[in-house]
Protein backbone atom coordinates (compact mmCIF):
# COMPACT_ATOMS: atom_id res chain seq x y z
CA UNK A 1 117.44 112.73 83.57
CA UNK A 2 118.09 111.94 80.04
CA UNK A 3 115.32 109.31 78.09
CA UNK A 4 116.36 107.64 75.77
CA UNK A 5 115.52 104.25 74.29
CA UNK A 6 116.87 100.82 75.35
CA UNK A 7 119.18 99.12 72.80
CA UNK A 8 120.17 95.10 72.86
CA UNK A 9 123.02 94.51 70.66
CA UNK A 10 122.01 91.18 70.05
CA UNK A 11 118.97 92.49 68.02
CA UNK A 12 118.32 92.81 64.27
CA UNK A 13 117.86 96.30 62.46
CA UNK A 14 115.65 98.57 64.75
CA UNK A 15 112.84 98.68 61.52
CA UNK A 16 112.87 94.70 61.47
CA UNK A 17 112.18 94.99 65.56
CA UNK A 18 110.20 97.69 65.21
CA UNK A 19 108.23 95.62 62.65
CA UNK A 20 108.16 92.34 64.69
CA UNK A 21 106.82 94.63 67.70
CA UNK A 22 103.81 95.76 65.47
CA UNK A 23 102.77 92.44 63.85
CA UNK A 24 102.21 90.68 67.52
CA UNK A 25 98.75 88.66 67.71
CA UNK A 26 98.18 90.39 70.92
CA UNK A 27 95.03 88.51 71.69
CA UNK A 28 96.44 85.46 70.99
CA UNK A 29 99.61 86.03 73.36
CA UNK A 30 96.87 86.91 76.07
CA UNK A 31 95.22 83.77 75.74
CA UNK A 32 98.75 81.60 75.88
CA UNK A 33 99.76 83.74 78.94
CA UNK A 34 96.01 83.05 80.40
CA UNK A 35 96.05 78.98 79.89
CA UNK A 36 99.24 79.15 82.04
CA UNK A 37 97.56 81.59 84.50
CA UNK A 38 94.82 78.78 84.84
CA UNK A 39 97.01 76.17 85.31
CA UNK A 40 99.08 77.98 87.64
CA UNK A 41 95.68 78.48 89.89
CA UNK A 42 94.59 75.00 89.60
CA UNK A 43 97.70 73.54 90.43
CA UNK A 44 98.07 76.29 93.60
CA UNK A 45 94.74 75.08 94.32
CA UNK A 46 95.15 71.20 94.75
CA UNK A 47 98.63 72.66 96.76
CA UNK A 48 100.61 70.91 93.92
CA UNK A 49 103.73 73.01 95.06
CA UNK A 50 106.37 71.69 92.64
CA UNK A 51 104.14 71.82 89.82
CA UNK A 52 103.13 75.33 90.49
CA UNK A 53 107.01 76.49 90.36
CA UNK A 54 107.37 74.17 86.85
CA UNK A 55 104.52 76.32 85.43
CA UNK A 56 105.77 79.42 87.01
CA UNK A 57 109.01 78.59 84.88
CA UNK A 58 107.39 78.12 81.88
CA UNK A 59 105.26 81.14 82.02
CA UNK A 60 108.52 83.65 82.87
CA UNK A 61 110.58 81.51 79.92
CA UNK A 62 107.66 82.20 77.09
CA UNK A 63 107.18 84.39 74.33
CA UNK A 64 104.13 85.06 75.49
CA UNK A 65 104.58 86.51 78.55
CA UNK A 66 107.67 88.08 78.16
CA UNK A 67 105.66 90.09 75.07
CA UNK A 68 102.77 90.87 77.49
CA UNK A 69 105.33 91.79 80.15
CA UNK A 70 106.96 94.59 78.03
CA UNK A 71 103.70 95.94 76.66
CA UNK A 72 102.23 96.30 80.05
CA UNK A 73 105.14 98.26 81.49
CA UNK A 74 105.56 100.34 78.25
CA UNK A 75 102.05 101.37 78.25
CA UNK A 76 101.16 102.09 81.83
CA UNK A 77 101.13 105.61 83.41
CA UNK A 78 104.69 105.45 84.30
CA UNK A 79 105.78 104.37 80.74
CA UNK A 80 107.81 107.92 80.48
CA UNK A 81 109.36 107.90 83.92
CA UNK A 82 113.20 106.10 84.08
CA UNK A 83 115.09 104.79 86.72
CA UNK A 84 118.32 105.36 87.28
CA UNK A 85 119.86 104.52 83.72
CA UNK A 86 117.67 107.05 82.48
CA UNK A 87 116.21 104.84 80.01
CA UNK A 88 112.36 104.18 78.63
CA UNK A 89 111.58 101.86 75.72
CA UNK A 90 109.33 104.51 73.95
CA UNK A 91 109.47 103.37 70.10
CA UNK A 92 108.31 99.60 69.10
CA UNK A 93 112.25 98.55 68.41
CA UNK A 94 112.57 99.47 71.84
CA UNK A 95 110.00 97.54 72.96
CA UNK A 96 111.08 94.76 71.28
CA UNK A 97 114.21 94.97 72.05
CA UNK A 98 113.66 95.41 76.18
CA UNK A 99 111.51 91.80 75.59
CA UNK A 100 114.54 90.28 74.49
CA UNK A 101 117.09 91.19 77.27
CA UNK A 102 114.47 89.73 79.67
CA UNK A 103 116.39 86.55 80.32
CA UNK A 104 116.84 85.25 83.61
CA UNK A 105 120.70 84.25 83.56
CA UNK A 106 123.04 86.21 84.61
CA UNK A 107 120.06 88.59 84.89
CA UNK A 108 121.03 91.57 88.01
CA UNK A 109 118.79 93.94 89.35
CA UNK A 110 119.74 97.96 89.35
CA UNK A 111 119.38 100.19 92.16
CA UNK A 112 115.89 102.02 92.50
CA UNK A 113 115.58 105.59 91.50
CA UNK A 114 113.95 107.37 94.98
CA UNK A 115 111.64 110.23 94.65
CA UNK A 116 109.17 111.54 96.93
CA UNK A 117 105.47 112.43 96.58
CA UNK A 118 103.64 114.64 98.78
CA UNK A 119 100.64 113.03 101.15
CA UNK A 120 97.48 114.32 102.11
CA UNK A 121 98.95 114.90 105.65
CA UNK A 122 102.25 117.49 104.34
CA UNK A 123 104.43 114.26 104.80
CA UNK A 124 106.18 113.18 101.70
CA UNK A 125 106.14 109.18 100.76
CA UNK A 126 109.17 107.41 99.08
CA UNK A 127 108.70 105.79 95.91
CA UNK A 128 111.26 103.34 94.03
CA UNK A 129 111.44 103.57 90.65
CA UNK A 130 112.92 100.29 89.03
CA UNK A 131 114.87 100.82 85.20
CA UNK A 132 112.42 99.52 82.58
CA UNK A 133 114.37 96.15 82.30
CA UNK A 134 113.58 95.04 85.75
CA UNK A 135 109.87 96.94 85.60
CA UNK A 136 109.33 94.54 83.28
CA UNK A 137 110.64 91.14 84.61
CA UNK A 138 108.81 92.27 87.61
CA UNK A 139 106.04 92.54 85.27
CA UNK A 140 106.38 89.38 83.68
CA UNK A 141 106.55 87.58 87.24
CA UNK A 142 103.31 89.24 88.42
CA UNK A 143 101.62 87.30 85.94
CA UNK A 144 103.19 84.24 87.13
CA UNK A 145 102.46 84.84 90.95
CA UNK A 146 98.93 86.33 90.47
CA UNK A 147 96.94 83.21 90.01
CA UNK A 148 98.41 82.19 93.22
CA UNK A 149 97.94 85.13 95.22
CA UNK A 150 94.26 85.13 93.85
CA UNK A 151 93.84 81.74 94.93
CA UNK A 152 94.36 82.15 98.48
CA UNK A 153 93.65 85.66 98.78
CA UNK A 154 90.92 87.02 101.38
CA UNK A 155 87.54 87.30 100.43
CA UNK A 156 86.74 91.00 101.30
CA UNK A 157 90.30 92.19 100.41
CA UNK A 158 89.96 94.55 97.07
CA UNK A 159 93.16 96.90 96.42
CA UNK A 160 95.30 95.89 94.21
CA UNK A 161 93.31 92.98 92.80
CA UNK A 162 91.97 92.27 89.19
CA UNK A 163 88.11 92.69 88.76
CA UNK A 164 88.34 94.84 91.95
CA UNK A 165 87.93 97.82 92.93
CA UNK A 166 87.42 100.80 95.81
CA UNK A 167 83.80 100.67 95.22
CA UNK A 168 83.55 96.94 96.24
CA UNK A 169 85.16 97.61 99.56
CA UNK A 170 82.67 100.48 99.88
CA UNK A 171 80.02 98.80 98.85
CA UNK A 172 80.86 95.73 101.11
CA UNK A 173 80.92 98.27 104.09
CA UNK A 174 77.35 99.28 103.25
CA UNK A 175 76.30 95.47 103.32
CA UNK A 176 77.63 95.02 106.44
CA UNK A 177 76.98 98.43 108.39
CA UNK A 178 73.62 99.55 106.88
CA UNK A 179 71.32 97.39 108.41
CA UNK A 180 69.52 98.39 112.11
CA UNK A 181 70.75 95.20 114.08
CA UNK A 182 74.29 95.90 112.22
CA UNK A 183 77.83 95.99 113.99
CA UNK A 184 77.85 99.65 115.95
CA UNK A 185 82.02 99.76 116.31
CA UNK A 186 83.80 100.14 113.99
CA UNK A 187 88.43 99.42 114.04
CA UNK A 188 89.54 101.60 111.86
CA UNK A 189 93.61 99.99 110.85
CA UNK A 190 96.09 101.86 109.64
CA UNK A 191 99.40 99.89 109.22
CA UNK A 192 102.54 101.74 109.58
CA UNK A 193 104.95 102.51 106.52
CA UNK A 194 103.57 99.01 105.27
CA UNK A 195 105.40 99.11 101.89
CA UNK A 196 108.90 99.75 103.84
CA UNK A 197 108.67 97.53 106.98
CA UNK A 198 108.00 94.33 105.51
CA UNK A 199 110.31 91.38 106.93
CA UNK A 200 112.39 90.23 103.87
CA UNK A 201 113.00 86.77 105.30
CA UNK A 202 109.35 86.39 106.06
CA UNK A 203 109.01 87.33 102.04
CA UNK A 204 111.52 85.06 100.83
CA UNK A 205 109.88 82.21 103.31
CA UNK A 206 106.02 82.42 102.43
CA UNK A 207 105.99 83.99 98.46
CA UNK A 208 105.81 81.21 96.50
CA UNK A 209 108.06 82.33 93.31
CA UNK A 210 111.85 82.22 92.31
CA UNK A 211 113.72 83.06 95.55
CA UNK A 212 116.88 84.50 93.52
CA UNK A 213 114.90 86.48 91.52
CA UNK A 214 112.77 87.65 94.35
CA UNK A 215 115.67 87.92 96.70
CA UNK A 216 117.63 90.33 93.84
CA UNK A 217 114.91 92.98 93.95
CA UNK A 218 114.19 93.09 97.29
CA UNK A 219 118.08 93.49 97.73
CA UNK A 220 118.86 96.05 95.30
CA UNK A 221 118.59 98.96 97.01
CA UNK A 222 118.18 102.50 96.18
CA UNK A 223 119.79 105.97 94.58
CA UNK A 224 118.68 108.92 96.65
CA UNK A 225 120.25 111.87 95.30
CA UNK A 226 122.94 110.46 94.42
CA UNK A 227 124.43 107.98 97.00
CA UNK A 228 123.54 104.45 97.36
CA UNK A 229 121.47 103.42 100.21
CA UNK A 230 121.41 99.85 101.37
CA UNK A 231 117.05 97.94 101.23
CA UNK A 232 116.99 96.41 104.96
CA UNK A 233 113.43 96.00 104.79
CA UNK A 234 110.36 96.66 102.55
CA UNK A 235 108.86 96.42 99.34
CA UNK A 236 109.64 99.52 96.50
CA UNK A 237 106.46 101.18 96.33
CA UNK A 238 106.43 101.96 92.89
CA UNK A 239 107.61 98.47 92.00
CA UNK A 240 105.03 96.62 89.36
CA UNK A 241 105.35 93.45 91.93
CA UNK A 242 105.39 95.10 95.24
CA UNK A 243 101.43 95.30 95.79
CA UNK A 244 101.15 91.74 94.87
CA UNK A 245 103.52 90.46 97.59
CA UNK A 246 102.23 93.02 99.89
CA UNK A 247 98.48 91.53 99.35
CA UNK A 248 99.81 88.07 99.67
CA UNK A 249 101.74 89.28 102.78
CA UNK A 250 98.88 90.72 104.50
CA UNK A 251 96.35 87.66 102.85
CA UNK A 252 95.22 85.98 106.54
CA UNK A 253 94.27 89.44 107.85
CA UNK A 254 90.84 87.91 108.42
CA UNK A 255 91.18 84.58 109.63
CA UNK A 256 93.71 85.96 112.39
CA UNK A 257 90.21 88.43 113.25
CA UNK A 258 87.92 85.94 113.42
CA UNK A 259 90.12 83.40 115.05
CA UNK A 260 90.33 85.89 117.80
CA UNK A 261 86.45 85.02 118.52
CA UNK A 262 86.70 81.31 117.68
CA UNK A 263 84.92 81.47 114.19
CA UNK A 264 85.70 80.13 111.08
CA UNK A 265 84.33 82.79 108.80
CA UNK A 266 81.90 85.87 109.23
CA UNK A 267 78.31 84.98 110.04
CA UNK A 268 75.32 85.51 112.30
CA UNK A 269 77.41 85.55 115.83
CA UNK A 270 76.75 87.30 118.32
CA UNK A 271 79.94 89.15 117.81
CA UNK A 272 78.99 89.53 114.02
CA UNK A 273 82.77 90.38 113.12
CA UNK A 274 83.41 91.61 109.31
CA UNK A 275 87.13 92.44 107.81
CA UNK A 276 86.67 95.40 104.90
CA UNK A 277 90.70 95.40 103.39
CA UNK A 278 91.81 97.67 100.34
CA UNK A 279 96.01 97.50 100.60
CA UNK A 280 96.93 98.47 103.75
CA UNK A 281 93.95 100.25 105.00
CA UNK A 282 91.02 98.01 106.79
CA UNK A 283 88.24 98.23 108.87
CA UNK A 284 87.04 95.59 111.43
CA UNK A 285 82.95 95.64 112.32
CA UNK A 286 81.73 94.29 115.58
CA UNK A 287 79.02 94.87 117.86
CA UNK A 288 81.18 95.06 120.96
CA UNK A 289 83.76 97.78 122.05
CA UNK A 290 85.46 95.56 124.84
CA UNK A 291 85.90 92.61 122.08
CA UNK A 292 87.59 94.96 119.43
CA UNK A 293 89.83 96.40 122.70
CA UNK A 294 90.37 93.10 124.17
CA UNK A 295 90.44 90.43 121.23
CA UNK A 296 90.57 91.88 117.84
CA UNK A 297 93.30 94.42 118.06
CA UNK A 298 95.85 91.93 120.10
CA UNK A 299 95.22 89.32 117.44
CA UNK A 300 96.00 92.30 114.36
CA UNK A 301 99.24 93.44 116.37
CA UNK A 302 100.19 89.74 116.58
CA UNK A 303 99.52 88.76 112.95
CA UNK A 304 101.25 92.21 111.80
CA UNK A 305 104.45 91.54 113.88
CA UNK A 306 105.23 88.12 112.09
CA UNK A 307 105.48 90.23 109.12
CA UNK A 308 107.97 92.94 110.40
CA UNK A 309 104.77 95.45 110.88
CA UNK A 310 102.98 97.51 113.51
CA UNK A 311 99.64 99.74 113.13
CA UNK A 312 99.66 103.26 113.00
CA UNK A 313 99.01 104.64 116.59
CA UNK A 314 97.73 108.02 115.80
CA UNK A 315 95.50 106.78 112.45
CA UNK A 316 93.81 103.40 114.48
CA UNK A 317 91.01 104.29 116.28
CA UNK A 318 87.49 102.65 117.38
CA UNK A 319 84.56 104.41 116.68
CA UNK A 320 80.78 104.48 116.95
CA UNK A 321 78.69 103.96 113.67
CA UNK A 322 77.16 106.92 114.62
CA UNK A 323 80.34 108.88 114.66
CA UNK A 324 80.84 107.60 111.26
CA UNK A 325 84.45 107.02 109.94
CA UNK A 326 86.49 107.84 106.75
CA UNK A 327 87.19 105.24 104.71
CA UNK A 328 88.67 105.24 100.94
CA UNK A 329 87.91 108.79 100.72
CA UNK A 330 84.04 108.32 101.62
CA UNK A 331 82.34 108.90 105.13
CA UNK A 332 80.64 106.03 106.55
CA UNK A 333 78.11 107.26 109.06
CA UNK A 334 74.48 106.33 110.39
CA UNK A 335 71.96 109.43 110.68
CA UNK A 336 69.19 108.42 113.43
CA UNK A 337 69.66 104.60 112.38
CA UNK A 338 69.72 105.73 108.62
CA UNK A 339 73.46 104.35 106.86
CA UNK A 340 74.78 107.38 104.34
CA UNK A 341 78.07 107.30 102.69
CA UNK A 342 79.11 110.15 102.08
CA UNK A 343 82.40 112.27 100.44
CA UNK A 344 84.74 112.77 102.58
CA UNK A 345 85.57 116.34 103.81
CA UNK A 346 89.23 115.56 103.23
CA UNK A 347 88.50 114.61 99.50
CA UNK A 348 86.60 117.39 98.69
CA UNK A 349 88.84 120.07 100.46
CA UNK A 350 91.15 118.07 97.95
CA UNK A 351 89.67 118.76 95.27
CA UNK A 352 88.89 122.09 95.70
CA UNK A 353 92.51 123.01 96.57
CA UNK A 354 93.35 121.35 93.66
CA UNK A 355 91.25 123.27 91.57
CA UNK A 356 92.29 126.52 93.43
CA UNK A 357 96.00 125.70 92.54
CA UNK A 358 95.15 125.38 88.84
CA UNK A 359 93.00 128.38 88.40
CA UNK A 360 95.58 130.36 90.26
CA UNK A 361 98.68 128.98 88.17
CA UNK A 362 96.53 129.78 84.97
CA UNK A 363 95.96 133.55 85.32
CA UNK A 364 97.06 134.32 82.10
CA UNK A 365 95.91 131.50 80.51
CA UNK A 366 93.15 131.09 77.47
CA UNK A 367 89.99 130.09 78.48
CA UNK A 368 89.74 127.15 76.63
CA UNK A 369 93.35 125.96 78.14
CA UNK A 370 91.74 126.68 81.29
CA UNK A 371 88.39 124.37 80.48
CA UNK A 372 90.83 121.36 79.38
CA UNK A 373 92.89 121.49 82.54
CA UNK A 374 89.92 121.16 85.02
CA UNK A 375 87.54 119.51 83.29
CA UNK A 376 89.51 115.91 83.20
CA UNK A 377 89.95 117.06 87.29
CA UNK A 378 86.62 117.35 88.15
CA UNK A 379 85.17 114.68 86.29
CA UNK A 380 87.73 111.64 87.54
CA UNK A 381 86.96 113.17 91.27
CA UNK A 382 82.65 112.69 90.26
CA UNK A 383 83.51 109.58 88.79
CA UNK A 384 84.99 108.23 91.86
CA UNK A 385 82.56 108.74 94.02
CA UNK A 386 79.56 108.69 91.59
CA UNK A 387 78.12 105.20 93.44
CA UNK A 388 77.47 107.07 97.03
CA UNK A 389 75.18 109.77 98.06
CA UNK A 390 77.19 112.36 96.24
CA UNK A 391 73.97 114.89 94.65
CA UNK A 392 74.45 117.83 97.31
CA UNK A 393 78.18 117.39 97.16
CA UNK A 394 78.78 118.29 93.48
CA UNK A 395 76.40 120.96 93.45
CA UNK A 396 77.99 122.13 96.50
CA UNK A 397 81.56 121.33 94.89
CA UNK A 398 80.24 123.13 91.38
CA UNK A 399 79.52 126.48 93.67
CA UNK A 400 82.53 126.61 94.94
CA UNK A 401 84.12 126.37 90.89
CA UNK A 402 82.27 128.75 90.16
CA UNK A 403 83.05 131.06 92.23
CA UNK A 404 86.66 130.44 91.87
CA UNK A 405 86.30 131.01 87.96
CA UNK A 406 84.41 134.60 88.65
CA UNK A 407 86.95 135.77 90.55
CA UNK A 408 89.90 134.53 87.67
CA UNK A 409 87.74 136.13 84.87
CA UNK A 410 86.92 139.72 87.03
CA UNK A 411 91.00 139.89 87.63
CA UNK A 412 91.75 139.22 84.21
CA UNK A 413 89.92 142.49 83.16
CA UNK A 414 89.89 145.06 86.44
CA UNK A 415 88.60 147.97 84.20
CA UNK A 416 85.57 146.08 82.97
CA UNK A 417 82.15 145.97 84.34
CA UNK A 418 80.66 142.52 85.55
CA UNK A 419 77.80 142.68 82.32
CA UNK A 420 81.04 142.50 80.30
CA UNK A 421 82.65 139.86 82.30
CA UNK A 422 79.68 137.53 81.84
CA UNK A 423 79.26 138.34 78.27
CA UNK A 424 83.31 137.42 77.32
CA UNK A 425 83.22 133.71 79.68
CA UNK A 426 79.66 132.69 80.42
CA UNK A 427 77.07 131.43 77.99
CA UNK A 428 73.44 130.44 77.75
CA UNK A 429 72.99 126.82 77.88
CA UNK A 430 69.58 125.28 78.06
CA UNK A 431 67.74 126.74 81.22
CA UNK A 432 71.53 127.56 82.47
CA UNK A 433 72.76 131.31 81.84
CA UNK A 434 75.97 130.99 83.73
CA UNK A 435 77.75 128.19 81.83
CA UNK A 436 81.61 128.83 81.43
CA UNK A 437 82.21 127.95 78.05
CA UNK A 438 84.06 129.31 75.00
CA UNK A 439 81.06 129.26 72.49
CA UNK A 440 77.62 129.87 73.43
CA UNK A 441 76.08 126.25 73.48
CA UNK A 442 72.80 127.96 71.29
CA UNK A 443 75.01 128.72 69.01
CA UNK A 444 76.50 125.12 67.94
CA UNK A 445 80.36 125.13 67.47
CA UNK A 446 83.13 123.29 68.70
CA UNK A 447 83.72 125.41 71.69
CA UNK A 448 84.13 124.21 75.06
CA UNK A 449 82.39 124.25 78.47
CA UNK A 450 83.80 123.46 81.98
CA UNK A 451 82.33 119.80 83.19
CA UNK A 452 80.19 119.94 86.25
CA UNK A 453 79.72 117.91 88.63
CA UNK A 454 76.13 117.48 89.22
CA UNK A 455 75.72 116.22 86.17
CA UNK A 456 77.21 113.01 86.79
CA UNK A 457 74.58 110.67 87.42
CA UNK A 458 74.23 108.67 90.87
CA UNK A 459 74.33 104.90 89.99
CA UNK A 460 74.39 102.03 92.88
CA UNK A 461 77.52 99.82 92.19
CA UNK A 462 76.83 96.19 92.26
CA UNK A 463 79.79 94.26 94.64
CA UNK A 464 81.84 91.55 93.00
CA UNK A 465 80.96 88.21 94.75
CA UNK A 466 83.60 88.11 97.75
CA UNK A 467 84.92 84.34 95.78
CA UNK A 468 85.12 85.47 93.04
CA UNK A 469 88.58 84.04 91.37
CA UNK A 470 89.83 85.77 88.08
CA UNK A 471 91.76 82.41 86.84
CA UNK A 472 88.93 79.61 87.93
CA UNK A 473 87.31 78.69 85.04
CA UNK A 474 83.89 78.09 87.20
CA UNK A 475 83.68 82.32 87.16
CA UNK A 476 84.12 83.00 83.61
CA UNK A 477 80.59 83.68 82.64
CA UNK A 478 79.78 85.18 85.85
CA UNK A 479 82.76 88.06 84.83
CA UNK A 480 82.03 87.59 81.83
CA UNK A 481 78.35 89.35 82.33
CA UNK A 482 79.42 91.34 85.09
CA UNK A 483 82.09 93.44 82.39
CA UNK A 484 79.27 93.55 79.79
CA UNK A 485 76.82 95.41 82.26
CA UNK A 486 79.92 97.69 83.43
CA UNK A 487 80.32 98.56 79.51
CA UNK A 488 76.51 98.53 79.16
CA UNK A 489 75.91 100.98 81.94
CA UNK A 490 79.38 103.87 80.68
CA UNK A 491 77.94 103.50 77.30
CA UNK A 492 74.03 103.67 77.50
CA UNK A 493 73.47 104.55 81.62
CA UNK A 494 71.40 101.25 81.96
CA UNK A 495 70.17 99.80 85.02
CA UNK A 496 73.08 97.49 86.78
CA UNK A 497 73.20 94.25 86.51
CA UNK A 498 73.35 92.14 89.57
């Protein structure tokens, strides 16, 4: 599919757009969109209804967040991807440009572009891809609905949710799991093709935002190779908005759970019931098999129906602590009493496939093209799970590497000897005389050396209070600190602060 850039015949001379792009105060357009935010959540918070959709108009109508709205979309990962007019908004008159067609009347949205993407099971999942005009006035009404969906959202829920993150909800299982009088069984929820099976009347009913607007997207349909297929159901994954309405949709999760026992909120019961949510994926903690059987999982089937949803028969279980579970792409499990979280076998088999594929697609590739294809690989995957106990795993992960790599650099030269082979691709680094680099570290120069994985340090991640709200005033100095320690501890490896 063609890109090429949006055009708005109603604009100026693409160098005076291009220049009005490029002279934006962008931190004072953040701050105008942010005083709305606030006001938004304040209002949502005294249940001021009409005043919330007044602000929520003023917000999508502004400057301000129709500038924020375009930059967003135009600099996220899918900035180079188009939907079905094959168009992107790559050059700043572009930019500026797409801001200026965002206007609501007589606004209509297109049809999504479907691809699929493989999953970690051989099944492939459907993604939507909206044109850039309506990424971005689904853009610029996620920072209208946010402050709302914030306000009400569930304490322990973390995907999809600013300041939050998959360590949180890992970190929030270890709080709950890792003591000895902890919950032994463990539901482990899978919800069925949530993004698709969402009830669109139960959307339009409960999301509080513009129901044309809303009702437009969820209407538009999609292009799959070609022919037009009617949207029944379901929110676009791949949609800027979708995993804010699906949050707000599923926001409840945990009072239905713990209304199931007759309790308010989590606490010292006897049941001692705990909801762990990241999107659609959640885990329910409780000292009792028979209650999880006989109360907890009637009450999720019933809350999930209202919502045009069911759980995934073959992915929800109940298990044992001691069994230990998969969750996030960690292993929760207790050894003899003991919690450990652990990577996941399926993440690391990831990985290592991963890996596999590139060295194998790279046999005639340079050694330094090789080192900058894997090394961005392995690091993001040590990264991830840098907060659990993760030590044996990379060295057992950077084994495995290497052995992969000896085997690409003995194929490249069949005739040579191994001496020679470790002379061309492995250097002497430190007390390390098996490093696969370009230039011999001992030797300065600007060659370069594949990343390992043991040498990214273990660090405990410190949980975001569970209510915590990104547009409440009351928790700006708390997040406030809590990003300066995050900097403090990438830049320097200090000590978190909690």
């Amino acid at each position: 599919m063609t890109e090429i850039d949006a055009q708005a015949p109603e604009s100026g001379a693409p160098s005076r757009a291009a220049q009005m792009w490029e002279q934006a105060n962008w931190s004072h357009i953040e701050a105008e969109v942010k005083r709305l935010q606030v006001r938004i959540a304040k209002a949502a918070r005294e249940r001021r209804w009409g005043k919330v959709q007044a602000l929520q108009r003023l917000l999508t109508r502004s400057h301000s967040g129709k500038m924020l709205a375009a930059k967003r979309v135009t600099e996220s990962r899918g900035k180079r991807t188009p939907g079905v007019d094959g168009r992107i908004w790559s050059s700043p008159a572009a930019r500026w440009n797409g801001m200026l067609s965002l206007r609501h009347r007589g606004y209509r949205a297109m049809p999504l572009r479907r691809v699929y993407i493989p999953k970690s099971n051989g099944k492939k999942r459907p993604l939507g891809i909206p044109c850039m005009r309506c990424r971005a006035m689904q853009a610029l009404w996620k920072l209208a609905l946010e402050p709302v969906a914030e306000t009400f959202a569930d304490a322990n829920s973390y995907g999809f949710r600013p300041e939050r993150s998959t360590a949180d909800a890992i970190e929030q299982c270890f709080s709950t799991l890792a003591k000895r009088t902890s919950s032994e069984w463990i539901l482990e929820g899978d919800i069925r093709g949530c993004f698709d099976n969402f009830s669109h009347s139960w959307i339009l009913k409960y999301i509080q935002m513009d129901k044309e607007v809303l009702g437009k997207w969820l209407q538009a349909g999609y292009i799959d190779e070609g022919t037009l297929f009617e949207s029944r159901a379901g929110t676009p994954q791949g949609g800027v908005i979708s995993p804010v309405i699906a949050n707000m949709a599923l926001d409840g999760l945990e009072a239905a759970v713990y209304a199931s026992e007759n309790l308010r909120k989590p606490g010292r019961s006897r049941t001692k019931l705990h909801v762990v949510r990241y999107a659609d994926d959640f885990v329910v903690t409780c000292t009792s098999k028979e209650v999880l059987e006989s109360k907890v999982l009637p009450a999720v089937r019933r809350f999930l129906s209202d919502r045009g949803l069911e759980l995934s028969e073959e992915k929800t279980r109940i298990t044992n602590i001691a069994d230990g579970f998969d969750f996030l792409g960690q292993n929760v499990r207790k050894y003899g009493g003991k919690l450990l979280i652990k990577p996941a076998k399926k993440s690391i088999k990831s990985l290592l496939d991963k890996v596999r594929e590139i060295v194998k697609g790279n046999a005639s590739a340079t050694q330094e093209a090789l080192i900058r294809t894997l090394n961005p690989v392995i690091r993001g995957w040590a990264m991830y799970h840098r907060h659990v106990v993760a030590k044996a795993t990379f060295s057992l992960v950077d084994s495995h590497i290497w052995q992969l790599l000896w085997k690409w650099a003995t194929h490249r030269h069949p005739t040579k000897g191994a001496r020679w082979v470790r002379k061309k691709y492995f250097r002497v680094d430190g007390c390390r005389s098996w490093v696969f680099a370009t230039v011999d570290p001992a030797y300065g120069g600007n060659g370069l050396k594949l990343f390992r994985a043991s040498t990214v340090p273990i660090t405990r991640h410190v949980k975001i209070r569970s209510m915590t709200q990104p547009f409440d005033p009351e928790w700006d100095d708390y997040l406030i600190r809590r990003r300066a320690a995050k900097r403090s501890i990438k830049l320097f490896g200090a000590t978190p602060w909690c």
